[in-house]
N, C-alpha and C. Protein backbone atom coordinates (compact mmCIF):
# COMPACT_ATOMS: atom_id res chain seq x y z
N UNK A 1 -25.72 -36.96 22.62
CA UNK A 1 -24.30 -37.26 22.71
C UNK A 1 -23.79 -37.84 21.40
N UNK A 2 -24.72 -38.87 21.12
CA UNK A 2 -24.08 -38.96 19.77
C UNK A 2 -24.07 -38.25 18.67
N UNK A 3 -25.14 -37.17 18.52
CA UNK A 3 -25.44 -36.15 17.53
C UNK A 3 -23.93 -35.15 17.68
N UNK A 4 -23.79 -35.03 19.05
CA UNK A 4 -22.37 -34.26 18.87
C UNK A 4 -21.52 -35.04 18.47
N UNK A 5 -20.55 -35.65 18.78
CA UNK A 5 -20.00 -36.77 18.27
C UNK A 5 -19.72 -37.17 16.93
N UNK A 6 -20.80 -37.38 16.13
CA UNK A 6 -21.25 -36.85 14.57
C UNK A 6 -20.49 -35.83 14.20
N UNK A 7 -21.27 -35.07 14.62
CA UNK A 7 -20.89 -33.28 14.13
C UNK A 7 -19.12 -33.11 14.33
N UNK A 8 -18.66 -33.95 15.69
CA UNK A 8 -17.21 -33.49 15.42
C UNK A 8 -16.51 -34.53 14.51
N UNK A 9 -16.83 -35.72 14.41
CA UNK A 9 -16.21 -36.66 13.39
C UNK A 9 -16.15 -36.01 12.26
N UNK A 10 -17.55 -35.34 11.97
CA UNK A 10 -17.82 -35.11 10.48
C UNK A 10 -16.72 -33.23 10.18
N UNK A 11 -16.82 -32.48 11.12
CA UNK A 11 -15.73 -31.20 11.29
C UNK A 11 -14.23 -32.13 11.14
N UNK A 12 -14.05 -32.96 12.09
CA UNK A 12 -12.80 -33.76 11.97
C UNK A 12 -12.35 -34.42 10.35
N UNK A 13 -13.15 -34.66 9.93
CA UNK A 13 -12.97 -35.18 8.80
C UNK A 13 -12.49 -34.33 7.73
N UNK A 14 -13.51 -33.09 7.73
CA UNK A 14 -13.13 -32.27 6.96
C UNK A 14 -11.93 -31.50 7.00
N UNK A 15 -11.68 -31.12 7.91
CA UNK A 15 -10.17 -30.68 8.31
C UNK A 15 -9.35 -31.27 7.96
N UNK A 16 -9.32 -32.90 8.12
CA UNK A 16 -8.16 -33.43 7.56
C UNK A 16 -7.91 -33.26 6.38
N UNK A 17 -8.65 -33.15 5.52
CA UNK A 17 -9.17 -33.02 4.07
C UNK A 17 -9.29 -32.25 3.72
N UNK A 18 -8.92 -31.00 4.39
CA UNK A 18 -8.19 -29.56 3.86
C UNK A 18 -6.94 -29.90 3.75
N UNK A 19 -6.06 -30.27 5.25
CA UNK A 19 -4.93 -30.09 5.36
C UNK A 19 -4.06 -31.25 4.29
N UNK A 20 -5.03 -32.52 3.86
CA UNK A 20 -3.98 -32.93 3.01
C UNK A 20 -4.29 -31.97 1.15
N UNK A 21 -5.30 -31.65 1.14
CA UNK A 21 -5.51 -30.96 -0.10
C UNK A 21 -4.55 -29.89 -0.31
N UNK A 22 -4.23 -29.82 1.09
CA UNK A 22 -3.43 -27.59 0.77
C UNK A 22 -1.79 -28.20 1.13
N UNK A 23 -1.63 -29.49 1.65
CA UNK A 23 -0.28 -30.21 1.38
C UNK A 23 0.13 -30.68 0.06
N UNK A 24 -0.62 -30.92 -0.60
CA UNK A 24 -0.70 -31.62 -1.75
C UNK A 24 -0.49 -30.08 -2.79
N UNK A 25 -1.48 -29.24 -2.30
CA UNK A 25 -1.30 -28.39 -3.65
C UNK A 25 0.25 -27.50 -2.85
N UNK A 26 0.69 -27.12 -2.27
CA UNK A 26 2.14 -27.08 -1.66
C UNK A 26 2.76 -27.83 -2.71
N UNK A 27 3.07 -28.87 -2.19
CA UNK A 27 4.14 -29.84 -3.10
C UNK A 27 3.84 -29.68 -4.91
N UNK A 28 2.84 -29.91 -5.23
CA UNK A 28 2.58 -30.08 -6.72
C UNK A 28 2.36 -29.05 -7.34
N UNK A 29 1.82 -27.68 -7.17
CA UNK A 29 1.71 -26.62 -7.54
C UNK A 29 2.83 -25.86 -7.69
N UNK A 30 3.43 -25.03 -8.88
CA UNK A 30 4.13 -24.51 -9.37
C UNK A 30 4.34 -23.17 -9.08
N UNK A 31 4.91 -22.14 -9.02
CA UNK A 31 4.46 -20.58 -8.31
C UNK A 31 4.52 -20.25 -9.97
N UNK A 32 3.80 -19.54 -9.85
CA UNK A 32 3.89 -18.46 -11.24
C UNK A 32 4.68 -17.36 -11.84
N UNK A 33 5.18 -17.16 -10.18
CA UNK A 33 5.94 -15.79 -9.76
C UNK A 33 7.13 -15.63 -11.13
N UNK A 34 6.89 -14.58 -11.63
CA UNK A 34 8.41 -15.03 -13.19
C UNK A 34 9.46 -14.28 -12.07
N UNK A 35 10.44 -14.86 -12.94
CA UNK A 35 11.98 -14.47 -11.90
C UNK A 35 12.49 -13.19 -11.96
N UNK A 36 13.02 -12.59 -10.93
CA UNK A 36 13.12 -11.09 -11.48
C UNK A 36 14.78 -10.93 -12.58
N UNK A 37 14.19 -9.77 -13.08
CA UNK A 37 15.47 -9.47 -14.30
C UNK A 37 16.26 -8.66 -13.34
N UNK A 38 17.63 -8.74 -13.65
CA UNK A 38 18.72 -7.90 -13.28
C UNK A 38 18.17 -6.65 -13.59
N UNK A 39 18.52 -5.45 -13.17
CA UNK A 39 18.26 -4.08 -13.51
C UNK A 39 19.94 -3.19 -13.56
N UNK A 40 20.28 -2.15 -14.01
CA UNK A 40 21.31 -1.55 -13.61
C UNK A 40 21.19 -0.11 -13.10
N UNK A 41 19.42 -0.15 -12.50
CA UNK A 41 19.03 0.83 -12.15
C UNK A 41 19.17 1.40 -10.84
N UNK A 42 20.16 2.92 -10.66
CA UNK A 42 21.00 3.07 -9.31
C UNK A 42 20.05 3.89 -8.32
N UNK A 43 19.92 3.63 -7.32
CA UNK A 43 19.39 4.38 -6.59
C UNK A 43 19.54 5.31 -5.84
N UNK A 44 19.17 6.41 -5.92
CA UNK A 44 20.41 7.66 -4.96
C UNK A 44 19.44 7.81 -3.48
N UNK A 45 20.23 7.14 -3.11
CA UNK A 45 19.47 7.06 -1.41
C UNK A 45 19.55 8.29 -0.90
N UNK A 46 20.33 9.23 -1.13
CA UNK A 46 20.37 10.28 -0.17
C UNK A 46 19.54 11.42 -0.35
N UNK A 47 18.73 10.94 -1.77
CA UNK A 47 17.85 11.75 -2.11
C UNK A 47 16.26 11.28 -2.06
N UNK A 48 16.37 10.14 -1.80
CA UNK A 48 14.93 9.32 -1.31
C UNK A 48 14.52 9.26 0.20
N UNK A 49 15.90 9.60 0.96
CA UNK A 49 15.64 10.08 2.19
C UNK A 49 15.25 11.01 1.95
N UNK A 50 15.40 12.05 1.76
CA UNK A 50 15.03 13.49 1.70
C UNK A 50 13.79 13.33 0.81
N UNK A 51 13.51 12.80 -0.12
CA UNK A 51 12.69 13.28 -0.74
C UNK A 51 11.26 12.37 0.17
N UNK A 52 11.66 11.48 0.89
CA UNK A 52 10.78 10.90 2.21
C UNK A 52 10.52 11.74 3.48
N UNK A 53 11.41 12.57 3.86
CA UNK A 53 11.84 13.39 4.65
C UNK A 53 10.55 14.43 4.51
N UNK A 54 10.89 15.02 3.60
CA UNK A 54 9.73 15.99 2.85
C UNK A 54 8.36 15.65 3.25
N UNK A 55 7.73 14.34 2.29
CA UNK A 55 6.67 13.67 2.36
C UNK A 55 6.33 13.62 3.77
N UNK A 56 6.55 13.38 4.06
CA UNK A 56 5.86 12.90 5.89
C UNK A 56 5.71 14.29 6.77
N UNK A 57 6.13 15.72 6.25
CA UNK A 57 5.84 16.41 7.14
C UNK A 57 4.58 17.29 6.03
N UNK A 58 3.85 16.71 5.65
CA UNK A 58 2.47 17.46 5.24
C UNK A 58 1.39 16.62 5.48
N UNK A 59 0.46 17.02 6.40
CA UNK A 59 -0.29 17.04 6.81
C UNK A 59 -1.47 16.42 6.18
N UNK A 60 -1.56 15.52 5.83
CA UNK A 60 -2.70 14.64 4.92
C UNK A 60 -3.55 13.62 5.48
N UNK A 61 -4.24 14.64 6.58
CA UNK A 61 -5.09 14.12 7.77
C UNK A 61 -6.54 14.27 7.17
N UNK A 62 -7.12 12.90 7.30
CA UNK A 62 -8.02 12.21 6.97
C UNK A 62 -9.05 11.85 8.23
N UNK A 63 -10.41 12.83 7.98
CA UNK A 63 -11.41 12.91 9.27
C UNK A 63 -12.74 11.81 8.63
N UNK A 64 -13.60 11.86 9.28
CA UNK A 64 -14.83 10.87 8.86
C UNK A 64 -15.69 11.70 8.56
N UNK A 65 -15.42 13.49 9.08
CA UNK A 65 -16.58 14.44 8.61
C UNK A 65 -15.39 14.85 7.49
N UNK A 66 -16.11 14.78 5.95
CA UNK A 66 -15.18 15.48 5.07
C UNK A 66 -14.75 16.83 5.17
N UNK A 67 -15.83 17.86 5.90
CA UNK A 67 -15.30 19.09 6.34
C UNK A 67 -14.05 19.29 7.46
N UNK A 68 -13.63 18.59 8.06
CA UNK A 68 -12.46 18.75 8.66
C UNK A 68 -11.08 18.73 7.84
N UNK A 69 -11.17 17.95 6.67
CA UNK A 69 -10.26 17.70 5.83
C UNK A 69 -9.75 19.10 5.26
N UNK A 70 -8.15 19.06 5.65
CA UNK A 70 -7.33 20.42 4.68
C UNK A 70 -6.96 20.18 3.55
N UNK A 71 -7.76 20.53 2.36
CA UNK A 71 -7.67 19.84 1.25
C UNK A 71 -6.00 20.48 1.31
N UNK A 72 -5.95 21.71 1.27
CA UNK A 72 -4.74 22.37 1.23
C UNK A 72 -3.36 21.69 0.93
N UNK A 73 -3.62 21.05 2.12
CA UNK A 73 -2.50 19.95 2.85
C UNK A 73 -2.33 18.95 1.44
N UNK A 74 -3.30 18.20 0.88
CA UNK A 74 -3.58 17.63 -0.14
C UNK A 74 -3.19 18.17 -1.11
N UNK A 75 -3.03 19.43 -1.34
CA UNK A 75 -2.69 19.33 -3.20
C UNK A 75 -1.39 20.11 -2.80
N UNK A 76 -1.04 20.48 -1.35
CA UNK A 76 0.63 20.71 -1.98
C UNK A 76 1.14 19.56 -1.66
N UNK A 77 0.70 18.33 -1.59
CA UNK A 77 1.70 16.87 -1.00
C UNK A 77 1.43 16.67 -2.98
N UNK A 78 0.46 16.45 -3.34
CA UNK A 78 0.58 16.50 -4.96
C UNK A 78 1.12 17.28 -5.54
N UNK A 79 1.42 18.02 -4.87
CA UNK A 79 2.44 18.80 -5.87
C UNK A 79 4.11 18.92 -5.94
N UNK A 80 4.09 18.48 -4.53
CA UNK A 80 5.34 17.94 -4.54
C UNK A 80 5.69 16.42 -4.95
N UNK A 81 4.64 15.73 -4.68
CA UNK A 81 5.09 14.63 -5.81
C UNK A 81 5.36 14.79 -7.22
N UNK A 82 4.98 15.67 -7.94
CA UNK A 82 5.01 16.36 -9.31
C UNK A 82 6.16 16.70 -9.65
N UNK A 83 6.55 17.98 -8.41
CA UNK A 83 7.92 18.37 -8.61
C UNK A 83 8.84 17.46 -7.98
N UNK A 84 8.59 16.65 -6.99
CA UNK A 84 9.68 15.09 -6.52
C UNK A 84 10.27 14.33 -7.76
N UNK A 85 8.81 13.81 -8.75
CA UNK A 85 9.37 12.69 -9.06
C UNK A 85 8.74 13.25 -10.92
N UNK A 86 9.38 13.76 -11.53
CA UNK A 86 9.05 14.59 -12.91
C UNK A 86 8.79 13.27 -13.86
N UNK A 87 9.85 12.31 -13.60
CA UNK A 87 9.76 11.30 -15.05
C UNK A 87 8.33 9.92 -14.72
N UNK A 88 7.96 10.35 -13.47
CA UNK A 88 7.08 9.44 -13.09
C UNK A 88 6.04 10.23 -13.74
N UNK A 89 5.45 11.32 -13.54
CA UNK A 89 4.89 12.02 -13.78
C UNK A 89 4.65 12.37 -15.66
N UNK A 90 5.85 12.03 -16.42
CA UNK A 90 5.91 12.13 -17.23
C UNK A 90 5.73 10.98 -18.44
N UNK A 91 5.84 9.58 -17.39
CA UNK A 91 5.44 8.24 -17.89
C UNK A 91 4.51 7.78 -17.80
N UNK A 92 4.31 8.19 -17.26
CA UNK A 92 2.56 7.33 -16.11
C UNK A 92 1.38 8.33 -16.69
N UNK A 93 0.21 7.95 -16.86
CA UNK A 93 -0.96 8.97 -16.97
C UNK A 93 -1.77 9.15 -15.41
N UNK A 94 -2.03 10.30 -15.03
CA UNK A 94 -2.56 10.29 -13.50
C UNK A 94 -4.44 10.34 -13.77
N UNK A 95 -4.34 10.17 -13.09
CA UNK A 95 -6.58 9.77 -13.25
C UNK A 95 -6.35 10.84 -11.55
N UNK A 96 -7.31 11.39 -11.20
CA UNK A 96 -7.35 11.84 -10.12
C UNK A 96 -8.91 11.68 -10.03
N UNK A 97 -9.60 10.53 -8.82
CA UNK A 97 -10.54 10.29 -8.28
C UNK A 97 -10.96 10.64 -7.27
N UNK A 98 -12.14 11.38 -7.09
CA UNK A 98 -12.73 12.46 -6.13
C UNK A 98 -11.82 13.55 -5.75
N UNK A 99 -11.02 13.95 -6.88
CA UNK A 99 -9.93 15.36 -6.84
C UNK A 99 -8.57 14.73 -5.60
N UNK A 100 -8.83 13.79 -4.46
CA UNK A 100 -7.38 13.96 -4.07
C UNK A 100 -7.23 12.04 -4.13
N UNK A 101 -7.68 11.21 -4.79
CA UNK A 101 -7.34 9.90 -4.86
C UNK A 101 -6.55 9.33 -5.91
N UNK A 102 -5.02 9.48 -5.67
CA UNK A 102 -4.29 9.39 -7.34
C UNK A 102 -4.05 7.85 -7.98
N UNK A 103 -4.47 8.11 -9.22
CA UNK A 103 -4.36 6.42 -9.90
C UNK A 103 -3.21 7.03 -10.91
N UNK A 104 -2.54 6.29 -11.27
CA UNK A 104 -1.30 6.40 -11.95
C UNK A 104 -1.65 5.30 -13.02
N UNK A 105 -1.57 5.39 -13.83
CA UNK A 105 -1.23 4.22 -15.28
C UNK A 105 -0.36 4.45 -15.58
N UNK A 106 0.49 2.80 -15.85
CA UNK A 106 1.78 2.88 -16.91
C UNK A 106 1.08 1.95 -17.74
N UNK A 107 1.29 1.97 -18.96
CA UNK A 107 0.75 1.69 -20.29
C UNK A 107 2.54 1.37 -20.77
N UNK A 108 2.10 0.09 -20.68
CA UNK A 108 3.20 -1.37 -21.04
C UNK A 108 3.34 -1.58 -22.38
N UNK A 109 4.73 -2.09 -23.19
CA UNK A 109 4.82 -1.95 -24.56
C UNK A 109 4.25 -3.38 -24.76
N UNK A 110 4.05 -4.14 -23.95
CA UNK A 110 2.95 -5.32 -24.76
C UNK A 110 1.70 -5.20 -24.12
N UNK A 111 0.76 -4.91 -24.50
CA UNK A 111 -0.64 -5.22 -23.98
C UNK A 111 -1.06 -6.54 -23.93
N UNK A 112 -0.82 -7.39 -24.86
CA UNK A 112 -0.80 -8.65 -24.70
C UNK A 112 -0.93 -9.57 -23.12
N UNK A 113 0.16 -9.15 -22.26
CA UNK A 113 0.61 -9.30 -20.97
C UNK A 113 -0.71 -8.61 -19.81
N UNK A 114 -0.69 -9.34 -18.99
CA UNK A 114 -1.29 -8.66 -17.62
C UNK A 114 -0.87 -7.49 -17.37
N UNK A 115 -1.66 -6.75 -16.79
CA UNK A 115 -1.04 -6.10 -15.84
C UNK A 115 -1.28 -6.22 -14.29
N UNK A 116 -0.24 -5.38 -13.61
CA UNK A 116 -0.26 -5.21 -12.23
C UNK A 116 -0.98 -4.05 -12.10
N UNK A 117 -0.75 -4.28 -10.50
CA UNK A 117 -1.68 -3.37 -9.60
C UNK A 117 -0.57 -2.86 -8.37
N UNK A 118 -0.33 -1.43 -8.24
CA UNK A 118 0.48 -1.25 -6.84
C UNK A 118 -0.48 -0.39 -6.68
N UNK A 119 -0.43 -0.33 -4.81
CA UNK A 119 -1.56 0.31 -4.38
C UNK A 119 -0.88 0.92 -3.13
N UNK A 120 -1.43 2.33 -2.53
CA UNK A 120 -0.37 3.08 -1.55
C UNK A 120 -1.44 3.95 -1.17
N UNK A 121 -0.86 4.89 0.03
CA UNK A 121 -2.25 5.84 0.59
C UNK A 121 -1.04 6.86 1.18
N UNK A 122 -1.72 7.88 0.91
CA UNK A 122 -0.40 9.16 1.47
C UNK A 122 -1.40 9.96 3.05
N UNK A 123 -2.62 9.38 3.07
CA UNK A 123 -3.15 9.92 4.15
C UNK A 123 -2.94 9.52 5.22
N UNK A 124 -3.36 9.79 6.96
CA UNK A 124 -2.92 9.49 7.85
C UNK A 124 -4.26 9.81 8.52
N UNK A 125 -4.55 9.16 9.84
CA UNK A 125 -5.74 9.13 11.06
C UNK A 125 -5.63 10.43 12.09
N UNK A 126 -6.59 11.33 12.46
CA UNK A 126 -5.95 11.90 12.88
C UNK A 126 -5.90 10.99 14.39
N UNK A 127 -4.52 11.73 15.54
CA UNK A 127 -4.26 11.00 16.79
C UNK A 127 -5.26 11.10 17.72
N UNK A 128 -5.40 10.24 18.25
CA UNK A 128 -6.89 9.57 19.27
C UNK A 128 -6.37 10.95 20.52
N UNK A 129 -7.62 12.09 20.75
CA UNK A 129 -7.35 13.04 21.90
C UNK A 129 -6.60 12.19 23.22
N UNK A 130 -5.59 13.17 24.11
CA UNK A 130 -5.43 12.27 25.41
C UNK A 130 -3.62 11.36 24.57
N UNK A 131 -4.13 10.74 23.43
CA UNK A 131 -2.84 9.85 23.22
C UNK A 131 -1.71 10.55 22.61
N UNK A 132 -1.33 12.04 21.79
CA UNK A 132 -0.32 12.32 21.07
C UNK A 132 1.02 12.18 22.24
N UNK A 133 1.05 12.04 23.42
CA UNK A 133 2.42 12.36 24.95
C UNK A 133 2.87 10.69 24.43
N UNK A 134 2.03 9.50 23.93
CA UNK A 134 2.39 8.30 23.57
C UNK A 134 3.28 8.52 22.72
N UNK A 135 2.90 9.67 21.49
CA UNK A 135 3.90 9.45 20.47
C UNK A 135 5.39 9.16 20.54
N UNK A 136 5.85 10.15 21.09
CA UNK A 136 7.15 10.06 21.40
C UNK A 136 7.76 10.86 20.65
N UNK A 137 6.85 11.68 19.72
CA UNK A 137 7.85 12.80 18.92
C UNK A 137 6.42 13.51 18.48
N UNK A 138 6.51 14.48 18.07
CA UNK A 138 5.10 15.17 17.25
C UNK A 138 5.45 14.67 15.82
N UNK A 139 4.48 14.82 15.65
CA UNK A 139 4.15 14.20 14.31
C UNK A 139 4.60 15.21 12.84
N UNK A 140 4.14 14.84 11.85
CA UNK A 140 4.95 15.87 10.66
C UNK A 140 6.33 16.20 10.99
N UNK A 141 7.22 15.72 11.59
CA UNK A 141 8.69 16.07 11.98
C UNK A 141 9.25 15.29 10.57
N UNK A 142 10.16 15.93 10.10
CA UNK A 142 11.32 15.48 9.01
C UNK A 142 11.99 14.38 9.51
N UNK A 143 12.08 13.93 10.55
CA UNK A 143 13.07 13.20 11.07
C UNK A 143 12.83 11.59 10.90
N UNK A 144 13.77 10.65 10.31
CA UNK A 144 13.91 9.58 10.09
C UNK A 144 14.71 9.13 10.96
N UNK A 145 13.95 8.02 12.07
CA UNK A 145 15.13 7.66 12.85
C UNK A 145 15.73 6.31 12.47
């Protein structure tokens, strides 16, 4: 009884002694985050719908046996990113890992500086047999509701 007792004083203790450490670094810690710059860069929504619209009805179904995979499906969704988005394509250097895993580099006018990391997946699971009547729409449909 007292060995437990111990053990929770000594858990008790420590806990407290997180929670004032991670209060403390709260209050006194600074964010790093730099502030964002104004941009005057416009966005044409009616073409990012559509050009979203597009995207979602190819088929970039991802199995656990690699032979089920339509690569097919895969290099025309790359290729319409190509023909989607030209100046991305034209800024960025693409690395293509195991032929359908795309890394993009932008190569920054200071190297000096960090860089970032954005990270995204254009593939999809295929639907668990028995569950697609859940969906509520079939899938690959253009439609944005």
């Amino acid at each position: 009884m007292k060995k437990r007792r111990l053990i929770f004083g000594i858990i008790g203790v420590l806990f407290l002694i997180f929670i004032i450490v991670t209060a403390l670094n709260v209050l006194v810690i600074k964010s790093k985050q730099p502030s964002p710059q104004p941009t005057d860069v416009v966005i044409n929504e009616a073409k990012a719908v559509e050009h979203l619209s597009k995207a979602i009805t190819y088929k970039t179904i991802s199995y656990q046996d690699r032979n089920k995979f339509d690569f097919a499906e895969f290099d025309k969704f790359i290729s319409f990113l190509e023909e989607s988005y030209p100046s991305v394509h034209n800024q960025l250097e693409l690395e293509k890992i195991n032929e359908y895993a795309l890394f993009y580099q932008y190569k920054g006018s200071e190297s000096s500086k960090n860089p970032i990391g954005l990270t995204s997946h254009y593939d999809v699971v295929p639907v668990l047999e028995g569950s697609r009547s859940e969906l509520g729409t079939a899938p690959f449909l253009a439609v944005l509701l």
